[in-house]
C-alpha atoms as a PDB file:
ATOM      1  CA  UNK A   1     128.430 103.371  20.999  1.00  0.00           C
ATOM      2  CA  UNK A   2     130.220 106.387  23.051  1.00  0.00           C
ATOM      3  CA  UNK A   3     131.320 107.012  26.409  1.00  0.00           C
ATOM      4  CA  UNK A   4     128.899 109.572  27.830  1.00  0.00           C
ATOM      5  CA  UNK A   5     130.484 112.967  28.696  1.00  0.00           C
ATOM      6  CA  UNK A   6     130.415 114.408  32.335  1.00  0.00           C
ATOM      7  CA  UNK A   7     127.621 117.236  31.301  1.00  0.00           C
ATOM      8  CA  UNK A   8     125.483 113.939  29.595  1.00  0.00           C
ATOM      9  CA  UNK A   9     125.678 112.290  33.115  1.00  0.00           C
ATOM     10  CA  UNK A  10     124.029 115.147  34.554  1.00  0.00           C
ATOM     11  CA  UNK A  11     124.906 114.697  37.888  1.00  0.00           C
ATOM     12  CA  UNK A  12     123.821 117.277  40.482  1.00  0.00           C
ATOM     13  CA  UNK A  13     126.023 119.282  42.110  1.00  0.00           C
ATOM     14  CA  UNK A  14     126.936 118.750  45.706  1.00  0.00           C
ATOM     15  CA  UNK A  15     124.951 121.240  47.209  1.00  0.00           C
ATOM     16  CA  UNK A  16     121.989 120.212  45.191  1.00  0.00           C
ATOM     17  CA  UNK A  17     122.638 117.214  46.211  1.00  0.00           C
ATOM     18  CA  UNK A  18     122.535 117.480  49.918  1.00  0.00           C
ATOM     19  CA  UNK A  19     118.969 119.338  49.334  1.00  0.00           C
ATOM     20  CA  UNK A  20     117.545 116.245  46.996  1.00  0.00           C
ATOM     21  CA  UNK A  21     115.091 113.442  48.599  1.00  0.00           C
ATOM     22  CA  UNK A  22     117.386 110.609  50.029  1.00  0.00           C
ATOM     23  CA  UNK A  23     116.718 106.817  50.621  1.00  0.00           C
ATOM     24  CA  UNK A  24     115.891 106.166  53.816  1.00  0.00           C
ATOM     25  CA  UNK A  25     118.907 104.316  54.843  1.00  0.00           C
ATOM     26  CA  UNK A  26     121.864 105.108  57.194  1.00  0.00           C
ATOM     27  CA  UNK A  27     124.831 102.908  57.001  1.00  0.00           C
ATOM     28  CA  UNK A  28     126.569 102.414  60.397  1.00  0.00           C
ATOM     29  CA  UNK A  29     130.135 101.155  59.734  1.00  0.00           C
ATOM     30  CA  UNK A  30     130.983  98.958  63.265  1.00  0.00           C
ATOM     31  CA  UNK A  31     134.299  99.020  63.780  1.00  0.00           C
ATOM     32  CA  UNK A  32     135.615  99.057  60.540  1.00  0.00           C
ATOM     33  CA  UNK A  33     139.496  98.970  60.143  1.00  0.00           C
ATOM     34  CA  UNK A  34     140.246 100.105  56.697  1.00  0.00           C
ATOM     35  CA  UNK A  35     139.983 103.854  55.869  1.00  0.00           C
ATOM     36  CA  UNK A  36     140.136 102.650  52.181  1.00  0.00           C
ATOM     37  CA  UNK A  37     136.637 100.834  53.244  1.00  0.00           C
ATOM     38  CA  UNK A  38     135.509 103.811  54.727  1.00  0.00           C
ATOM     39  CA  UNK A  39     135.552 105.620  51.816  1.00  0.00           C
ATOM     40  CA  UNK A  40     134.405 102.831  49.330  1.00  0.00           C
ATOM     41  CA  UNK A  41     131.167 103.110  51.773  1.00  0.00           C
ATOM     42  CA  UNK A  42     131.304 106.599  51.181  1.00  0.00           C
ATOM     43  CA  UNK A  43     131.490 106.716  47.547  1.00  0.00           C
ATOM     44  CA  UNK A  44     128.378 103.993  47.129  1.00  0.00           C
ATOM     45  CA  UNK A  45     126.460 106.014  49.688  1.00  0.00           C
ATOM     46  CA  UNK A  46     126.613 108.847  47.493  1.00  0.00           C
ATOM     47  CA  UNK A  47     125.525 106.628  44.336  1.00  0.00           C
ATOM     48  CA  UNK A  48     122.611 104.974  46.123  1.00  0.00           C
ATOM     49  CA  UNK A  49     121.606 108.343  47.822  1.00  0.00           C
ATOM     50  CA  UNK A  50     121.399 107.259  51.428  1.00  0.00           C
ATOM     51  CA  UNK A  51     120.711 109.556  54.293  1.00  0.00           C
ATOM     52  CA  UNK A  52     123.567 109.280  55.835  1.00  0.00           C
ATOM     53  CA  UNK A  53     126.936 107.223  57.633  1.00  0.00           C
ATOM     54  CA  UNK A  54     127.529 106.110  61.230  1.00  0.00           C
ATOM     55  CA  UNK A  55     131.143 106.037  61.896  1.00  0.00           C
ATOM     56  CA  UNK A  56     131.935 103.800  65.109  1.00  0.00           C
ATOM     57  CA  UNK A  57     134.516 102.603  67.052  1.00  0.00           C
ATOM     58  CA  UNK A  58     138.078 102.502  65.598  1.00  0.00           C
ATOM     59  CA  UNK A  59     136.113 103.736  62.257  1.00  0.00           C
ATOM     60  CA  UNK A  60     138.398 106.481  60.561  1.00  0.00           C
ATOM     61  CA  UNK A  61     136.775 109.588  60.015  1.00  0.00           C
ATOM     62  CA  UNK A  62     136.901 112.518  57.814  1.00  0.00           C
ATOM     63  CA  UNK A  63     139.420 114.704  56.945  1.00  0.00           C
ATOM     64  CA  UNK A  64     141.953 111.312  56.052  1.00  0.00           C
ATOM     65  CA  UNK A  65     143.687 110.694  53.084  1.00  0.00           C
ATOM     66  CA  UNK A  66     143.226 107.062  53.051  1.00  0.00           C
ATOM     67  CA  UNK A  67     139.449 108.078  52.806  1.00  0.00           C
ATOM     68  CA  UNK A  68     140.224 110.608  50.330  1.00  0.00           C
ATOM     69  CA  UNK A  69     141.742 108.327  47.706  1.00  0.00           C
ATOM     70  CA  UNK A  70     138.242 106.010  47.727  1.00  0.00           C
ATOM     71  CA  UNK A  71     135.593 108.174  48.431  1.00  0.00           C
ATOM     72  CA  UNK A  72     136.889 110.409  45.792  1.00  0.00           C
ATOM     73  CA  UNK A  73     134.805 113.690  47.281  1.00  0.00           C
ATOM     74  CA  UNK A  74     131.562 111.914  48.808  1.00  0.00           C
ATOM     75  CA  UNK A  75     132.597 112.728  52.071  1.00  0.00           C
ATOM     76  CA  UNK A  76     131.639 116.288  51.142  1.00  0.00           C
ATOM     77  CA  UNK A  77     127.955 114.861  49.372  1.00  0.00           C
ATOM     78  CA  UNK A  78     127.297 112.353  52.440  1.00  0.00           C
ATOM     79  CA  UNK A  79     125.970 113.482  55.580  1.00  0.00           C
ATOM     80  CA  UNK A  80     127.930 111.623  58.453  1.00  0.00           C
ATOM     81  CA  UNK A  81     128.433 110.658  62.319  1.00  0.00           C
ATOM     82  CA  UNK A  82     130.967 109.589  64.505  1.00  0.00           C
ATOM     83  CA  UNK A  83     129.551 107.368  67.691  1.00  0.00           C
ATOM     84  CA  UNK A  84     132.580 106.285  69.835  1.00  0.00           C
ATOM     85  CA  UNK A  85     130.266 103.045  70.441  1.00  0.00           C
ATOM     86  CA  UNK A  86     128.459 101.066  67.832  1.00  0.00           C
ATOM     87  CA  UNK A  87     126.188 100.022  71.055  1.00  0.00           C
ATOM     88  CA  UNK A  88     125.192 103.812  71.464  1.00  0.00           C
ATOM     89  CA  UNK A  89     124.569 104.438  67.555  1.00  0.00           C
ATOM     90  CA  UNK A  90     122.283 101.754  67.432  1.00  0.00           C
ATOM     91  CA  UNK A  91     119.962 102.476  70.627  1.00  0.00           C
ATOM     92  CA  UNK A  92     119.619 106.136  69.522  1.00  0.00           C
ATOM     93  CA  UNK A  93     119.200 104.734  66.093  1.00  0.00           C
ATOM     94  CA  UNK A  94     116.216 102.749  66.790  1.00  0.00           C
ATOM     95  CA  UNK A  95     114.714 105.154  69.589  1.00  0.00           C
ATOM     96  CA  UNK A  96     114.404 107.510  66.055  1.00  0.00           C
ATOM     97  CA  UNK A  97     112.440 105.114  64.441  1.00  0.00           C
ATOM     98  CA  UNK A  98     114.660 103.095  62.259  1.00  0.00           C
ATOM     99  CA  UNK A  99     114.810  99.118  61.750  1.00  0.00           C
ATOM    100  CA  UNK A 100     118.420  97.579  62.870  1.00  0.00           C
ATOM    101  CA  UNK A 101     119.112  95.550  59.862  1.00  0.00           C
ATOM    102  CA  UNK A 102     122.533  93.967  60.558  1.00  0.00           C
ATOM    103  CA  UNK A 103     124.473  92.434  57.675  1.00  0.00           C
ATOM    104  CA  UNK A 104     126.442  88.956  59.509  1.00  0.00           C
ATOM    105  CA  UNK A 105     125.362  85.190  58.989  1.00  0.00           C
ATOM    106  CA  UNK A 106     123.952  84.137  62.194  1.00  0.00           C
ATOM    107  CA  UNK A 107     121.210  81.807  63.408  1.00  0.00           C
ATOM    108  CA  UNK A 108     118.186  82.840  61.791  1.00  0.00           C
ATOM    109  CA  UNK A 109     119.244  85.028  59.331  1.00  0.00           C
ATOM    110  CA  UNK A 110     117.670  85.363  55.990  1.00  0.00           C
ATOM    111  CA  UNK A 111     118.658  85.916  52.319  1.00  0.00           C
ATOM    112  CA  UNK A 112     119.235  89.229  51.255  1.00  0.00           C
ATOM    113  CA  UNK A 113     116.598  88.114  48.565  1.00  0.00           C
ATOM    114  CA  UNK A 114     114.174  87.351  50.708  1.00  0.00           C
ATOM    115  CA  UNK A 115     114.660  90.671  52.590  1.00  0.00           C
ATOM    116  CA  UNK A 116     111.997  93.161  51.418  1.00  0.00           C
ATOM    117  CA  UNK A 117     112.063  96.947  51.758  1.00  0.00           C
ATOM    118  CA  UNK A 118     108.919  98.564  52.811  1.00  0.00           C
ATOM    119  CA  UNK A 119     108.903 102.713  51.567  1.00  0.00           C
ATOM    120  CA  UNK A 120     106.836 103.348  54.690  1.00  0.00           C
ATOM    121  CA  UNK A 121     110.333 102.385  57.164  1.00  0.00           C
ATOM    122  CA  UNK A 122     113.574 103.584  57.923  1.00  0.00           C
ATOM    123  CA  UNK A 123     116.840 101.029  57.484  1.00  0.00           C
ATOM    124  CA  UNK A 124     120.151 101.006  59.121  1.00  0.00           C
ATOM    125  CA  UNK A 125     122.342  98.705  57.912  1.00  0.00           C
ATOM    126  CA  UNK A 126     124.998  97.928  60.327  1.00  0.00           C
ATOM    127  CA  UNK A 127     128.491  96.524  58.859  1.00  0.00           C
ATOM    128  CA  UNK A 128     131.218  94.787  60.684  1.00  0.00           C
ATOM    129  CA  UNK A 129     134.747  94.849  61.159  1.00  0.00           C
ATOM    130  CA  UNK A 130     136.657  92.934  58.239  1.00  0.00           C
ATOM    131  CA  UNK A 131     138.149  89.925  60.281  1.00  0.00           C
ATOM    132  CA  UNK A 132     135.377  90.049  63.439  1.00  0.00           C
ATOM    133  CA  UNK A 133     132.328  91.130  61.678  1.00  0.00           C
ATOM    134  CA  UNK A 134     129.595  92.528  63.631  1.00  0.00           C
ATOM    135  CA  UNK A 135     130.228  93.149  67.552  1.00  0.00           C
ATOM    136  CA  UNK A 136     127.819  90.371  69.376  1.00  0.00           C
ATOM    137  CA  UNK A 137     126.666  93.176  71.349  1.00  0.00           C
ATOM    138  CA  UNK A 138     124.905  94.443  68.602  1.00  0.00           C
ATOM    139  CA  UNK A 139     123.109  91.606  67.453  1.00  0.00           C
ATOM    140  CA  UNK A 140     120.057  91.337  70.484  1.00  0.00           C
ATOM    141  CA  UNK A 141     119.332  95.192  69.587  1.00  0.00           C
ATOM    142  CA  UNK A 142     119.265  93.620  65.612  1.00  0.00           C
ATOM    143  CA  UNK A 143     115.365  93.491  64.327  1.00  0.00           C
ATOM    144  CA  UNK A 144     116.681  91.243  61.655  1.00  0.00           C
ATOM    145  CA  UNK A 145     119.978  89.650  60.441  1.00  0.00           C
ATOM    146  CA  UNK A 146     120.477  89.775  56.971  1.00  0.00           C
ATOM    147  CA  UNK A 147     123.442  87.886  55.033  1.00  0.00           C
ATOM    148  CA  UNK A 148     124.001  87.636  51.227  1.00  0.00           C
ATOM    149  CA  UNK A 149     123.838  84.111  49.768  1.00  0.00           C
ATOM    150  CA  UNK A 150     127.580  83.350  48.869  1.00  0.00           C
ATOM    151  CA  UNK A 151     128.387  79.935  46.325  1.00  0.00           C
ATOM    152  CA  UNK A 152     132.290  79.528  46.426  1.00  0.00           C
ATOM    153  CA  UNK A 153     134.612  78.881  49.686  1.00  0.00           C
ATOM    154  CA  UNK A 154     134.886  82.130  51.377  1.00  0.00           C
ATOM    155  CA  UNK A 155     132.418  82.682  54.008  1.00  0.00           C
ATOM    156  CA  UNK A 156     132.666  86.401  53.582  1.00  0.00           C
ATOM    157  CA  UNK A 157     133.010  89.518  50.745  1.00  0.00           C
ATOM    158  CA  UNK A 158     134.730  92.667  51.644  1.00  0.00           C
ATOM    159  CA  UNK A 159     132.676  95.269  53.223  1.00  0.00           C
ATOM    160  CA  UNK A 160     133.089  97.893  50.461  1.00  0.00           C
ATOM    161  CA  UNK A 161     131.374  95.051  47.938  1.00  0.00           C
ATOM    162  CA  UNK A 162     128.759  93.984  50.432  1.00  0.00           C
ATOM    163  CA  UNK A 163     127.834  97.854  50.851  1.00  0.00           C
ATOM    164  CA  UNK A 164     127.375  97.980  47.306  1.00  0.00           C
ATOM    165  CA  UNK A 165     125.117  94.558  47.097  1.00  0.00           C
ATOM    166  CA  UNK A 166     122.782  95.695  49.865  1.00  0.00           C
ATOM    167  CA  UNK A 167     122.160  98.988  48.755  1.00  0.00           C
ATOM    168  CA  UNK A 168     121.636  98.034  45.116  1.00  0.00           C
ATOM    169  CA  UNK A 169     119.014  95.658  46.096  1.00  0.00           C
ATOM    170  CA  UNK A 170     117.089  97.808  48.587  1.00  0.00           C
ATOM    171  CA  UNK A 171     117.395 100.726  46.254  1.00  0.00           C
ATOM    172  CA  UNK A 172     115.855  98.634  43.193  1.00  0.00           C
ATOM    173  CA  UNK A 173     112.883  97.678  45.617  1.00  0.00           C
ATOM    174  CA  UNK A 174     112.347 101.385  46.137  1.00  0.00           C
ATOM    175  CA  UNK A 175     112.899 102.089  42.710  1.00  0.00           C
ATOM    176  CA  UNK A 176     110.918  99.606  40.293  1.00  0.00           C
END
């Protein structure tokens, strides 16, 4: 067993990249106080192939070297937004079509393994801030609440490995 080179990876290159066929997901980021975050979400956006990120709120944006250090150039591969409300984001968001899928534990929200992807619809997946979570004004404009099913003593995971989670599991129901 060997460590594949970067030419066996064969990765595109970013410009093919931004012309390939992207899931249709947008990840809005709500508030989100870590740059480092910011660019985790950017990094796994480019590995799952999503359409594109919201940046709200307090949200850093690019050019930041925070970002930088995480996204580690995705920033250039990922399409993105800045929205100076989360609010705003997700009424146009939903006007275009898409389903407001927000990521919190609330009353009524289901599994992310009960969640199922249909290839026909258009996701955003709204995020929270790391201490608050998702602004309650966002959650009447929700279609659906989705958490992930957690087993130790922490009611929450950091947003950069809940990014990952979600879009791994919406990206497999797409893909097999």
């Amino acid at each position: 067993m060997r460590k594949l080179s970067m030419d066996e990876l064969n990765r595109p290159s970013v410009e093919a990249f931004k012309n390939t066929k992207k899931n249709p997901f947008i990840l809005l980021l709500d508030n989100v106080r870590s740059a480092h975050n910011v660019g985790s979400a950017f990094r796994t956006a480019d590995a799952f192939a999503v359409e594109k990120i919201m940046l709200c709120g307090i949200t850093a944006t690019p050019p930041n070297r925070e970002i930088a250090k995480t996204a580690l150039g995705a920033t250039e591969s990922i399409a993105w937004e800045y929205s100076e409300t989360s609010e705003e984001a997700v009424k146009r968001l939903r006007d275009e079509g898409y389903l407001i899928v927000i990521l919190e534990q609330t009353e009524g929200s289901i599994n992310l393994n009960h969640f199922t992807i249909s290839s026909d619809k258009k996701y955003c997946f709204v995020f929270g801030n790391e201490v608050f979570g998702v602004d309650e004004k966002l959650l009447p404009l929700a279609d659906v609440s989705v958490e992930i099913p957690q087993f130790g003593t922490k009611h929450s995971l950091n947003i950069s490995v809940s990014v990952g989670i979600v879009l791994w599991e919406c990206s497999r129901q797409l893909l097999f």
